[in-house]
Protein backbone atom coordinates (compact mmCIF):
# COMPACT_ATOMS: atom_id res chain seq x y z
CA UNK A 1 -18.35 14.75 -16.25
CA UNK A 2 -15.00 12.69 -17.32
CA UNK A 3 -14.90 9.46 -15.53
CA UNK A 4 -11.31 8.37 -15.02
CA UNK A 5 -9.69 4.93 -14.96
CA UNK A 6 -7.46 6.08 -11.79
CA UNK A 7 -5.65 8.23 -10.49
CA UNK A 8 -1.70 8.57 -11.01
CA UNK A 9 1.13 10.38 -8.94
CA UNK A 10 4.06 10.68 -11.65
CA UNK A 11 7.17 11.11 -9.91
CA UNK A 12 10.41 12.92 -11.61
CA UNK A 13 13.01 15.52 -11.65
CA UNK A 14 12.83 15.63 -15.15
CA UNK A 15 10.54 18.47 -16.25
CA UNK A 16 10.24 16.84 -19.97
CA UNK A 17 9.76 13.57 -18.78
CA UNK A 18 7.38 14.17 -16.34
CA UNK A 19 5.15 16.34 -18.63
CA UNK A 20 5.56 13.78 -21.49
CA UNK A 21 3.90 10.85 -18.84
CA UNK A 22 1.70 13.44 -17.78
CA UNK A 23 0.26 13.93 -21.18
CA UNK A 24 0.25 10.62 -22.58
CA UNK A 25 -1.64 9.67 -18.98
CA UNK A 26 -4.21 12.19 -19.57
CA UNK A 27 -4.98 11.20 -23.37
CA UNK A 28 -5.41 7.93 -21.69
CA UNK A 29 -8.24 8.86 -19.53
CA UNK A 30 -6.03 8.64 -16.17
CA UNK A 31 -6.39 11.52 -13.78
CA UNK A 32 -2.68 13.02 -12.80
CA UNK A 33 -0.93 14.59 -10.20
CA UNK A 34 2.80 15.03 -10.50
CA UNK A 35 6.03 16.10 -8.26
CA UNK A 36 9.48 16.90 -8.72
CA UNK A 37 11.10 15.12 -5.90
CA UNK A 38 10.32 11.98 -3.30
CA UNK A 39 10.29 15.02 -0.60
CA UNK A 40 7.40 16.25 -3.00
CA UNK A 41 5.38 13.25 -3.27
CA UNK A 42 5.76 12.02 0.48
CA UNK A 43 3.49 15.34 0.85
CA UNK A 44 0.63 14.81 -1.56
CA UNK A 45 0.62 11.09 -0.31
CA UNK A 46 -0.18 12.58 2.81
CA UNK A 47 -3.54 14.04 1.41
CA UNK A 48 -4.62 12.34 -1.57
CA UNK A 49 -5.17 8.50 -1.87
CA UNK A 50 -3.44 7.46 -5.25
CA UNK A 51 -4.12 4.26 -7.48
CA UNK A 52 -0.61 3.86 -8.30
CA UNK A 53 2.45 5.83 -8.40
CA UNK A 54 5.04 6.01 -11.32
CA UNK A 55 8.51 7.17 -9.52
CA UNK A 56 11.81 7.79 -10.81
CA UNK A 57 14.78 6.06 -9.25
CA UNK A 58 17.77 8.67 -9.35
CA UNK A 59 16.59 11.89 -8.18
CA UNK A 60 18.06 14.66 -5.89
CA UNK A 61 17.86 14.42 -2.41
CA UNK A 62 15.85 10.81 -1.71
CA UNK A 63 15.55 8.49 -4.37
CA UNK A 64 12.82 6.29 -6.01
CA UNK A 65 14.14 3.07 -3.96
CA UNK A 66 14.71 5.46 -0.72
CA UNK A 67 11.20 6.40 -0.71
CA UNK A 68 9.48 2.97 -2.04
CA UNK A 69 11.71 1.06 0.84
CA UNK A 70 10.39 3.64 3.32
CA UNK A 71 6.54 4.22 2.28
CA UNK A 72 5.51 1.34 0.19
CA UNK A 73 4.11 -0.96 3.46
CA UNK A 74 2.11 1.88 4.67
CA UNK A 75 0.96 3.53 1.94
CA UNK A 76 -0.49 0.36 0.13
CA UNK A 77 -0.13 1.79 -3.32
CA UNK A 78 1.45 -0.23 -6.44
CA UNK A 79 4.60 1.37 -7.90
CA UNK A 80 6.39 1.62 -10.60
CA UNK A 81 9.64 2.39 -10.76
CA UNK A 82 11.71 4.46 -13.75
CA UNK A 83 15.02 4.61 -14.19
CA UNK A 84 18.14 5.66 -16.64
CA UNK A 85 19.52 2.56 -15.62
CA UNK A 86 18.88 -1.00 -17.05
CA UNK A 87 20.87 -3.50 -15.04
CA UNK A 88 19.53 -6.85 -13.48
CA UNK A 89 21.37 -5.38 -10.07
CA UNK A 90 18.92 -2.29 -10.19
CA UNK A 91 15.67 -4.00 -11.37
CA UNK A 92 16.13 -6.53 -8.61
CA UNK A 93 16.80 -4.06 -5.87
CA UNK A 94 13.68 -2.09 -6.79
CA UNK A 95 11.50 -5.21 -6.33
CA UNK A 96 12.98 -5.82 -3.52
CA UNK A 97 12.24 -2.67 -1.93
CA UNK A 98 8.55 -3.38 -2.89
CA UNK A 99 7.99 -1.67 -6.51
CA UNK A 100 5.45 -3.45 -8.11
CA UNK A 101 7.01 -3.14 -11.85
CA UNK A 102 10.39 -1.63 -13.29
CA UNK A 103 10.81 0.12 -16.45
CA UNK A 104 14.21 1.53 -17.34
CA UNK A 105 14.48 4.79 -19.85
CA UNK A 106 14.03 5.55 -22.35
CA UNK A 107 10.36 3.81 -23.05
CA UNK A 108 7.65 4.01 -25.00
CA UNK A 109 4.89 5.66 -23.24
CA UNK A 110 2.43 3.26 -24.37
CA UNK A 111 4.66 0.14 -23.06
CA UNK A 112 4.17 2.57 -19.37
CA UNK A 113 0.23 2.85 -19.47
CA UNK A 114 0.32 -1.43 -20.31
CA UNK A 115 1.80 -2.21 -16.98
CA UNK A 116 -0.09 0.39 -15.26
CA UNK A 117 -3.10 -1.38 -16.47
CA UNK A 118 -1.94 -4.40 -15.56
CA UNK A 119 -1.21 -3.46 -12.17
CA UNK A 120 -3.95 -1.82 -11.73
CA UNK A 121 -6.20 -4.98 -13.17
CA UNK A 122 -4.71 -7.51 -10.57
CA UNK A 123 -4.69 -4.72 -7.77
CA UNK A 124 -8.97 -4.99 -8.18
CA UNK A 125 -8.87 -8.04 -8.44
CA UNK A 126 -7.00 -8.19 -4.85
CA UNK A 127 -9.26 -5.78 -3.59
CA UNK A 128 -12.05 -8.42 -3.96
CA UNK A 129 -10.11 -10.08 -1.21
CA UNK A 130 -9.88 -7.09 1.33
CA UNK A 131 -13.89 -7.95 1.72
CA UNK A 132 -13.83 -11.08 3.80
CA UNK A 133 -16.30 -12.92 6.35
CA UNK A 134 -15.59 -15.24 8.98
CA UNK A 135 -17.50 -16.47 11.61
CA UNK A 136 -19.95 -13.41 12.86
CA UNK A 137 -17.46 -11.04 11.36
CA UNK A 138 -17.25 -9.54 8.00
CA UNK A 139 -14.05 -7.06 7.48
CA UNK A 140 -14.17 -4.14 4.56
CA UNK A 141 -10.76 -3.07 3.96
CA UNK A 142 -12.02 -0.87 0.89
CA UNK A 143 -14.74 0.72 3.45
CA UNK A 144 -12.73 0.49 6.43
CA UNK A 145 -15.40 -1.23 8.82
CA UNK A 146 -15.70 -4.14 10.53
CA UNK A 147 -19.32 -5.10 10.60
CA UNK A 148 -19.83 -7.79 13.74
CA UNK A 149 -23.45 -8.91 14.16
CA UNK A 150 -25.44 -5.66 13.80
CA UNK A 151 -22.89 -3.63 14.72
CA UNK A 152 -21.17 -1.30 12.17
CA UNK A 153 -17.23 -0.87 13.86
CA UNK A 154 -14.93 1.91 11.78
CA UNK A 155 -11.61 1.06 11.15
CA UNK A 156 -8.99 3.70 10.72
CA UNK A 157 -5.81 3.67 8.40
CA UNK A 158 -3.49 2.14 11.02
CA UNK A 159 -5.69 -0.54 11.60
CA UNK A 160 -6.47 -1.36 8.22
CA UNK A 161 -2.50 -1.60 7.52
CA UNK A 162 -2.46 -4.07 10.10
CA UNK A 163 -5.44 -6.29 9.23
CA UNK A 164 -4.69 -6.21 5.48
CA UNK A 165 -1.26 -8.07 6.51
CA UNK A 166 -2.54 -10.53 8.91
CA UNK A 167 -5.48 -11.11 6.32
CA UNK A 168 -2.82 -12.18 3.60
CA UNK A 169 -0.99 -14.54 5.87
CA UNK A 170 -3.68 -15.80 7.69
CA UNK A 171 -1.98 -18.22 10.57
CA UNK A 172 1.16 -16.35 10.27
CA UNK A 173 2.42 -14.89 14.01
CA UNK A 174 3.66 -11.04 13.36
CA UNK A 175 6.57 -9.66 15.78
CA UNK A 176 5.72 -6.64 17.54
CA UNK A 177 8.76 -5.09 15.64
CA UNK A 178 6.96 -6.12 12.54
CA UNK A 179 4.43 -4.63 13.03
CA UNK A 180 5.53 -1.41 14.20
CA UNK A 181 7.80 -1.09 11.17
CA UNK A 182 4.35 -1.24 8.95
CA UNK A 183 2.95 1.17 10.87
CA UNK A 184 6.10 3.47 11.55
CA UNK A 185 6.08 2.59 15.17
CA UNK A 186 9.08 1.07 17.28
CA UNK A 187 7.17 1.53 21.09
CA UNK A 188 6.01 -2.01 22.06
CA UNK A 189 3.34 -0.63 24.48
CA UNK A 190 1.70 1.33 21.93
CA UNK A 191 1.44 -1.08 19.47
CA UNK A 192 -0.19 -3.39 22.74
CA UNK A 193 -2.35 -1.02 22.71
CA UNK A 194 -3.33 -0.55 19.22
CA UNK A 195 -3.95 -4.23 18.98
CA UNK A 196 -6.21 -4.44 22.39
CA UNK A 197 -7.99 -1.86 20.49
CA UNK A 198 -8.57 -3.63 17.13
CA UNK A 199 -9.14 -6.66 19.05
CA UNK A 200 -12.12 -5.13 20.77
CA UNK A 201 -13.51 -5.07 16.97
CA UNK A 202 -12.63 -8.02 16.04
CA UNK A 203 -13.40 -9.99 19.23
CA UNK A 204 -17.20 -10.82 20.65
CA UNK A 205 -15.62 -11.33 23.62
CA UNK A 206 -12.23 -9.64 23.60
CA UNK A 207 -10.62 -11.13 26.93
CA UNK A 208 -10.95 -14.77 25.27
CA UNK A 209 -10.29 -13.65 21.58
CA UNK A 210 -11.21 -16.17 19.09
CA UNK A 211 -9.84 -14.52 15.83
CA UNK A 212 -7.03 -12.08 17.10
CA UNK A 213 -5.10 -13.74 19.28
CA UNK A 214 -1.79 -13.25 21.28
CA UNK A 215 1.07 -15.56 21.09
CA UNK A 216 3.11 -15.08 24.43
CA UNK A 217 6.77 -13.83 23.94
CA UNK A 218 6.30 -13.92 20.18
CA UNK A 219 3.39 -11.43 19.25
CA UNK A 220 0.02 -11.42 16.94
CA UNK A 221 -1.95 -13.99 15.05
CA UNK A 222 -5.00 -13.92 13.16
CA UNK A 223 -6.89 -17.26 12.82
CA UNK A 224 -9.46 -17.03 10.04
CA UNK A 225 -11.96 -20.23 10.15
């Protein structure tokens, strides 16, 4: 059986172009999916957990930047962004939008599977950091459990979205808006909730929380000794 280096969601409207990544990709040992249109990818997203997506910018209906501004936080994945256009004005306002690189067109495809291996080389490295231990508690954000004393707590994707922010900015306090806009959420009580819930995870003794505490009238820290 073929073992593959990742697996890539190639994003364009462009029939050519898209089979042309496609096929380099594939001689390259990557596994592929494609679609047409952002409309088309925000479905396979849905199912399939890819290492990186390569996305065109102008495309009909939603474009590369409307659907990396819109997805990016929650779906975790790097991206790469494509586009006609070569300007300073449109490379910055795909990083700002949270692509991960920007190549314009036309390119060579073997400048393409560089930065994808490059992305995808500091991306494991980063995932080193999603394994982390403090105190009694030791958090897997690749195997979404907590593990707290001999208890083995699973973690699903909403919470991990959450913990893998406060675990970057350890000491940083998160607005409940914040938050819900990571986790497509704007009701304030639910994401209370959500929280209560992780911190029951988290937390030996949830009702005088340690780790995953609340700051009044300004929202969510984790402290990380």
């Amino acid at each position: 059986m073929k073992n593959f280096n990742a697996h890539i969601l190639v994003v364009d409207d462009d029939d050519g172009i898209r089979d042309l990544v496609k096929q380099y990709l594939d001689q390259n040992n990557f596994l592929v999916s494609t679609a047409k249109s952002a409309e088309d990818a925000l479905e396979k997203v849905k199912i399939i957990k890819f290492d990186l997506i390569v996305l065109d910018i102008m495309m009909p209906g939603k474009s590369g930047l409307e659907f990396t501004n819109e997805n990016k936080a929650k779906l975790n994945t790097p991206i790469i962004l494509l586009t006609a256009k070569g300007e300073a004005s449109e490379r910055v306002e795909g990083l700002e939008v949270g692509a991960d690189d920007y190549l314009p067109k036309p390119f060579e495809p073997k400048e393409l599977v560089l930065r994808i291996n490059n992305i995808l080389s500091k991306t494991k490295k980063d995932n080193h950091k999603r394994v982390i231990e403090f105190g009694s508690i030791k958090i897997d954000l690749n195997k979404l459990f907590i593990y707290r004393g001999s208890q083995n707590l699973k973690i699903n994707s909403t919470e991990k979205i959450i913990l893998e922010k406060m675990i970057n900015s350890p000491g940083k306090i998160f607005k409940r808006e914040e938050i819900g806009k990571l986790i497509d959420l704007d009701k304030e009580r639910s994401i209370d909730v959500i929280i209560t819930r992780l911190r029951k995870k988290v937390e030996e003794n949830p009702k005088s929380p340690k780790y995953l505490q609340t700051i009044r009238g300004e929202g969510y820290v984790l402290w990380i000794e």
